[in-house]
N, C-alpha and C. Protein backbone atom coordinates (compact mmCIF):
# COMPACT_ATOMS: atom_id res chain seq x y z
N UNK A 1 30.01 4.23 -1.45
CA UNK A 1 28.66 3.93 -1.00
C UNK A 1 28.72 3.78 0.53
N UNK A 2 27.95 4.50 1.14
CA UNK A 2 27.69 4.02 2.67
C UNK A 2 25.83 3.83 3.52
N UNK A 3 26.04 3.74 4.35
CA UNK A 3 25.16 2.78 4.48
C UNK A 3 24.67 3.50 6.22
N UNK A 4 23.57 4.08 6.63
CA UNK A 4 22.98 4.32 8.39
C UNK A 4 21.77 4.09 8.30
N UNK A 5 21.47 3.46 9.45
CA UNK A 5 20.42 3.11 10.17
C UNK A 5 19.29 4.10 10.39
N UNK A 6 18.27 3.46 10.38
CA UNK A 6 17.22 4.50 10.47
C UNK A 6 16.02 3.71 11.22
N UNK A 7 15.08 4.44 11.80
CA UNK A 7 13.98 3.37 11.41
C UNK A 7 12.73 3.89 10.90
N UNK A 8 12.11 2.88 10.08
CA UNK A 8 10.98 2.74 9.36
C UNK A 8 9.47 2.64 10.82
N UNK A 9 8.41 3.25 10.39
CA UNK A 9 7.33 2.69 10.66
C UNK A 9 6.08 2.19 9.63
N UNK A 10 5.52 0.75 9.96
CA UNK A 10 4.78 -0.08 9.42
C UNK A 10 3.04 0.00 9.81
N UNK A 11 2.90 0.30 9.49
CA UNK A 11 0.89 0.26 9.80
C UNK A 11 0.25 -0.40 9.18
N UNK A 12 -0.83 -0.76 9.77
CA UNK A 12 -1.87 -2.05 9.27
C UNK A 12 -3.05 -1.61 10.47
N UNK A 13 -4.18 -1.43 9.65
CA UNK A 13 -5.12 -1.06 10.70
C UNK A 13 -4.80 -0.52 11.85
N UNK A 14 -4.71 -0.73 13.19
CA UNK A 14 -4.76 -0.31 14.35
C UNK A 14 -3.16 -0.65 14.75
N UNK A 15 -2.29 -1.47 13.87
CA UNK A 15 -1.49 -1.80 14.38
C UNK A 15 0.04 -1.08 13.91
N UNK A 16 0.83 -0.86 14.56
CA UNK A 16 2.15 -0.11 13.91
C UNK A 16 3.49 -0.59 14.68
N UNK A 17 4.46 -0.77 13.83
CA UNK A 17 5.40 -1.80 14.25
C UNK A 17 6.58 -0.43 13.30
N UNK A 18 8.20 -0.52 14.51
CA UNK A 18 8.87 -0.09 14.75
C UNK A 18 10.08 -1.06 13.59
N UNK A 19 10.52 -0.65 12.90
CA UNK A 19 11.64 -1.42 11.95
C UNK A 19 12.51 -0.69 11.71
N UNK A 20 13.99 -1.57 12.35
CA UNK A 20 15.30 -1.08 11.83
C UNK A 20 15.48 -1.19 10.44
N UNK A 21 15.84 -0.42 9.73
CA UNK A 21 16.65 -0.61 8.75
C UNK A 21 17.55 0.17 8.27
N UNK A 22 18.45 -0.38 6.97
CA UNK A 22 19.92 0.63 6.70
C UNK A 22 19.30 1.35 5.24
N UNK A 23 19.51 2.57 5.03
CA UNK A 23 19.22 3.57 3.92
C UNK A 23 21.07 3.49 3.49
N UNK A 24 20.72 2.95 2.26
CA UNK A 24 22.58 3.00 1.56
C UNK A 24 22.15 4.07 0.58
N UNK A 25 23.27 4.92 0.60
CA UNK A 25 23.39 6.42 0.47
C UNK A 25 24.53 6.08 -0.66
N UNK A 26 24.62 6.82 -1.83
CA UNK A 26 25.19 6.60 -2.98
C UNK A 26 25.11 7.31 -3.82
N UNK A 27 26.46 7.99 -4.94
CA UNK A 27 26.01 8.97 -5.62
C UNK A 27 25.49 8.40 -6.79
N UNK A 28 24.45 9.17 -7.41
CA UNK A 28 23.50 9.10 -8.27
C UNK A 28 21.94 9.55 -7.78
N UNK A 29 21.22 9.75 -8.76
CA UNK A 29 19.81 9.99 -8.51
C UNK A 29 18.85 9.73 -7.29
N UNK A 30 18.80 8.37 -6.95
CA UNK A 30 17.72 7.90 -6.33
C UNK A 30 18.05 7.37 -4.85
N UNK A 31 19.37 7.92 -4.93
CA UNK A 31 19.67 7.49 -3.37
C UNK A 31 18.95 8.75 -2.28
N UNK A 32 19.25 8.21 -0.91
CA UNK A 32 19.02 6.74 -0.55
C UNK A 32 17.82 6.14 -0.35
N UNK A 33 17.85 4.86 -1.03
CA UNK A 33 17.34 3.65 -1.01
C UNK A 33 17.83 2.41 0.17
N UNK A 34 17.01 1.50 0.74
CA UNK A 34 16.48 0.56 1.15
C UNK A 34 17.22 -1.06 0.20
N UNK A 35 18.09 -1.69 1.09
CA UNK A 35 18.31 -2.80 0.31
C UNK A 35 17.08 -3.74 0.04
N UNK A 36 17.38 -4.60 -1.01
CA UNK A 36 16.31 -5.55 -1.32
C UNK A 36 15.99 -6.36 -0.06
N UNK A 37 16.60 -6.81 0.66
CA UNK A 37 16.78 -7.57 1.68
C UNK A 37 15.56 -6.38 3.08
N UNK A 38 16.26 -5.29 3.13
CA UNK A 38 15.42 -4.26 4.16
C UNK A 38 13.73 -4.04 3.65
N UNK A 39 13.66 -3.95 2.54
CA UNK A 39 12.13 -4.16 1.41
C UNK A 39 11.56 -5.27 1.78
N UNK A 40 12.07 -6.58 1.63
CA UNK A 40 11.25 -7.89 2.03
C UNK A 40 10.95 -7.97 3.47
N UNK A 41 12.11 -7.44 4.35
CA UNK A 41 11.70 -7.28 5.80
C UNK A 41 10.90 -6.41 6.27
N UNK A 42 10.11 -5.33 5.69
CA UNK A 42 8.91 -4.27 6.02
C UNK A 42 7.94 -5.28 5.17
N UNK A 43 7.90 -5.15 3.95
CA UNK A 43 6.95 -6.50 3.37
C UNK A 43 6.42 -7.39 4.46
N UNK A 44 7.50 -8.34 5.01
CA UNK A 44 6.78 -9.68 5.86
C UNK A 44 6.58 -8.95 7.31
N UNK A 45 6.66 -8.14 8.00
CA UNK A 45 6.31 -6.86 9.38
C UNK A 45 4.77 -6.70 8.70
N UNK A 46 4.85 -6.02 7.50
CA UNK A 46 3.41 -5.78 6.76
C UNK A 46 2.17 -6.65 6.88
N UNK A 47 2.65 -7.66 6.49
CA UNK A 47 1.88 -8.76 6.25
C UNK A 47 1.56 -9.69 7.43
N UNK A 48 2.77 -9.56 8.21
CA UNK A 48 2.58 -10.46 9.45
C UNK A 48 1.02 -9.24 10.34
N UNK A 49 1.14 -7.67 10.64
CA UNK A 49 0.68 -7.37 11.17
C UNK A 49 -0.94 -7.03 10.42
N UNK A 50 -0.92 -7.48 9.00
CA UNK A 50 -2.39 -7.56 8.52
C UNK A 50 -3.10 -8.63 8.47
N UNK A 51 -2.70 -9.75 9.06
CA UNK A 51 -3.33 -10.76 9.29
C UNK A 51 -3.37 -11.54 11.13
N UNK A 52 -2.51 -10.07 11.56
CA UNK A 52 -3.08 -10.23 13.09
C UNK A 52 -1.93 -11.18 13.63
N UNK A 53 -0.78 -11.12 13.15
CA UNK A 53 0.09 -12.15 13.75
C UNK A 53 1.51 -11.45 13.97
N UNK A 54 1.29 -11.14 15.05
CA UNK A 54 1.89 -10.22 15.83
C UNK A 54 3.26 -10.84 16.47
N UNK A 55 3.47 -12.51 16.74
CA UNK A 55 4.31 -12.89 16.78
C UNK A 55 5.29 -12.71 15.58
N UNK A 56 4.64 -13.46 14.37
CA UNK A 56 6.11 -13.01 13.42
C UNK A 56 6.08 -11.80 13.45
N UNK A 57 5.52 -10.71 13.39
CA UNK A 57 5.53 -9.58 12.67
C UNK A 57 6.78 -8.88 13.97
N UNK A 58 7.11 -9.49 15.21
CA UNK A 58 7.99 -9.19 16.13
C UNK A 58 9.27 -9.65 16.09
N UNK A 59 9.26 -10.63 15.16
CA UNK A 59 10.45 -11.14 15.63
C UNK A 59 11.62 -10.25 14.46
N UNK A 60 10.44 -9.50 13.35
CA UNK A 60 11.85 -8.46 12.28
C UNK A 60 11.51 -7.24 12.94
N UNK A 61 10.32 -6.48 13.97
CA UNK A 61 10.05 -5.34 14.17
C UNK A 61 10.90 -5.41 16.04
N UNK A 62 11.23 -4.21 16.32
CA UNK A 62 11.79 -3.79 17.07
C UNK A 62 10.82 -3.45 18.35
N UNK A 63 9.65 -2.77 18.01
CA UNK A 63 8.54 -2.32 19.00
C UNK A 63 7.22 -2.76 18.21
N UNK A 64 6.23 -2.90 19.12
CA UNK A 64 4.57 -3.15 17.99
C UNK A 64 4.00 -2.38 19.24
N UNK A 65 3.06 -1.86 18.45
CA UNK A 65 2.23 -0.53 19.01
C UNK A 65 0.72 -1.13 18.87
N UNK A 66 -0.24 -0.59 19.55
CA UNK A 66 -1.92 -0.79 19.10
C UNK A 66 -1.96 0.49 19.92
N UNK A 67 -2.64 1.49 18.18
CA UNK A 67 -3.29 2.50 18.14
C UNK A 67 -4.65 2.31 19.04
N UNK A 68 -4.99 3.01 19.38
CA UNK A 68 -6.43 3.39 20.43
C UNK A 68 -6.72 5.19 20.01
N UNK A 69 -7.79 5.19 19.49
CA UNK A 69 -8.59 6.66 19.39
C UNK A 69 -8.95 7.24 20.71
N UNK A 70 -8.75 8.88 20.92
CA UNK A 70 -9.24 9.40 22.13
C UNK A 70 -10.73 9.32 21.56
N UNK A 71 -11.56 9.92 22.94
CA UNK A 71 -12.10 10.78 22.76
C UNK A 71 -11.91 12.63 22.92
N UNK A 72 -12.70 13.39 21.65
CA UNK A 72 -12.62 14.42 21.55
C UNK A 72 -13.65 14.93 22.36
């Protein structure tokens, strides 16, 4: 079993947040998968950035972004 880094992106309305995590790579079917541990940490990024709280949602995300629409 081994295990590289990747990162995830998180969205919530206008907002999108940058997350490390490790994809463990393994033979069988459904790899690779996301440890339980990397799942709860996009979960609480999720949740921190849908209720506008941008502090926690920073302290597991790497970068936080606010989308802005052009005009066409």
């Amino acid at each position: 079993m081994t295990t590289r880094s990747t990162t995830r992106l998180v969205r919530e309305g206008e907002l999108v947040a940058e997350v490390e995590v490790r994809l463990v790579e393994a033979e069988g079917g459904w790899a690779p998968y996301l440890s339980l541990e990397d799942a709860y940490k996009l979960d609480d990024v999720r949740d921190g950035l849908r209720v506008g709280d941008t502090r926690r949602a920073s302290q597991l995300a790497r970068r936080i972004y606010r989308l802005t629409p052009l005009e066409a």
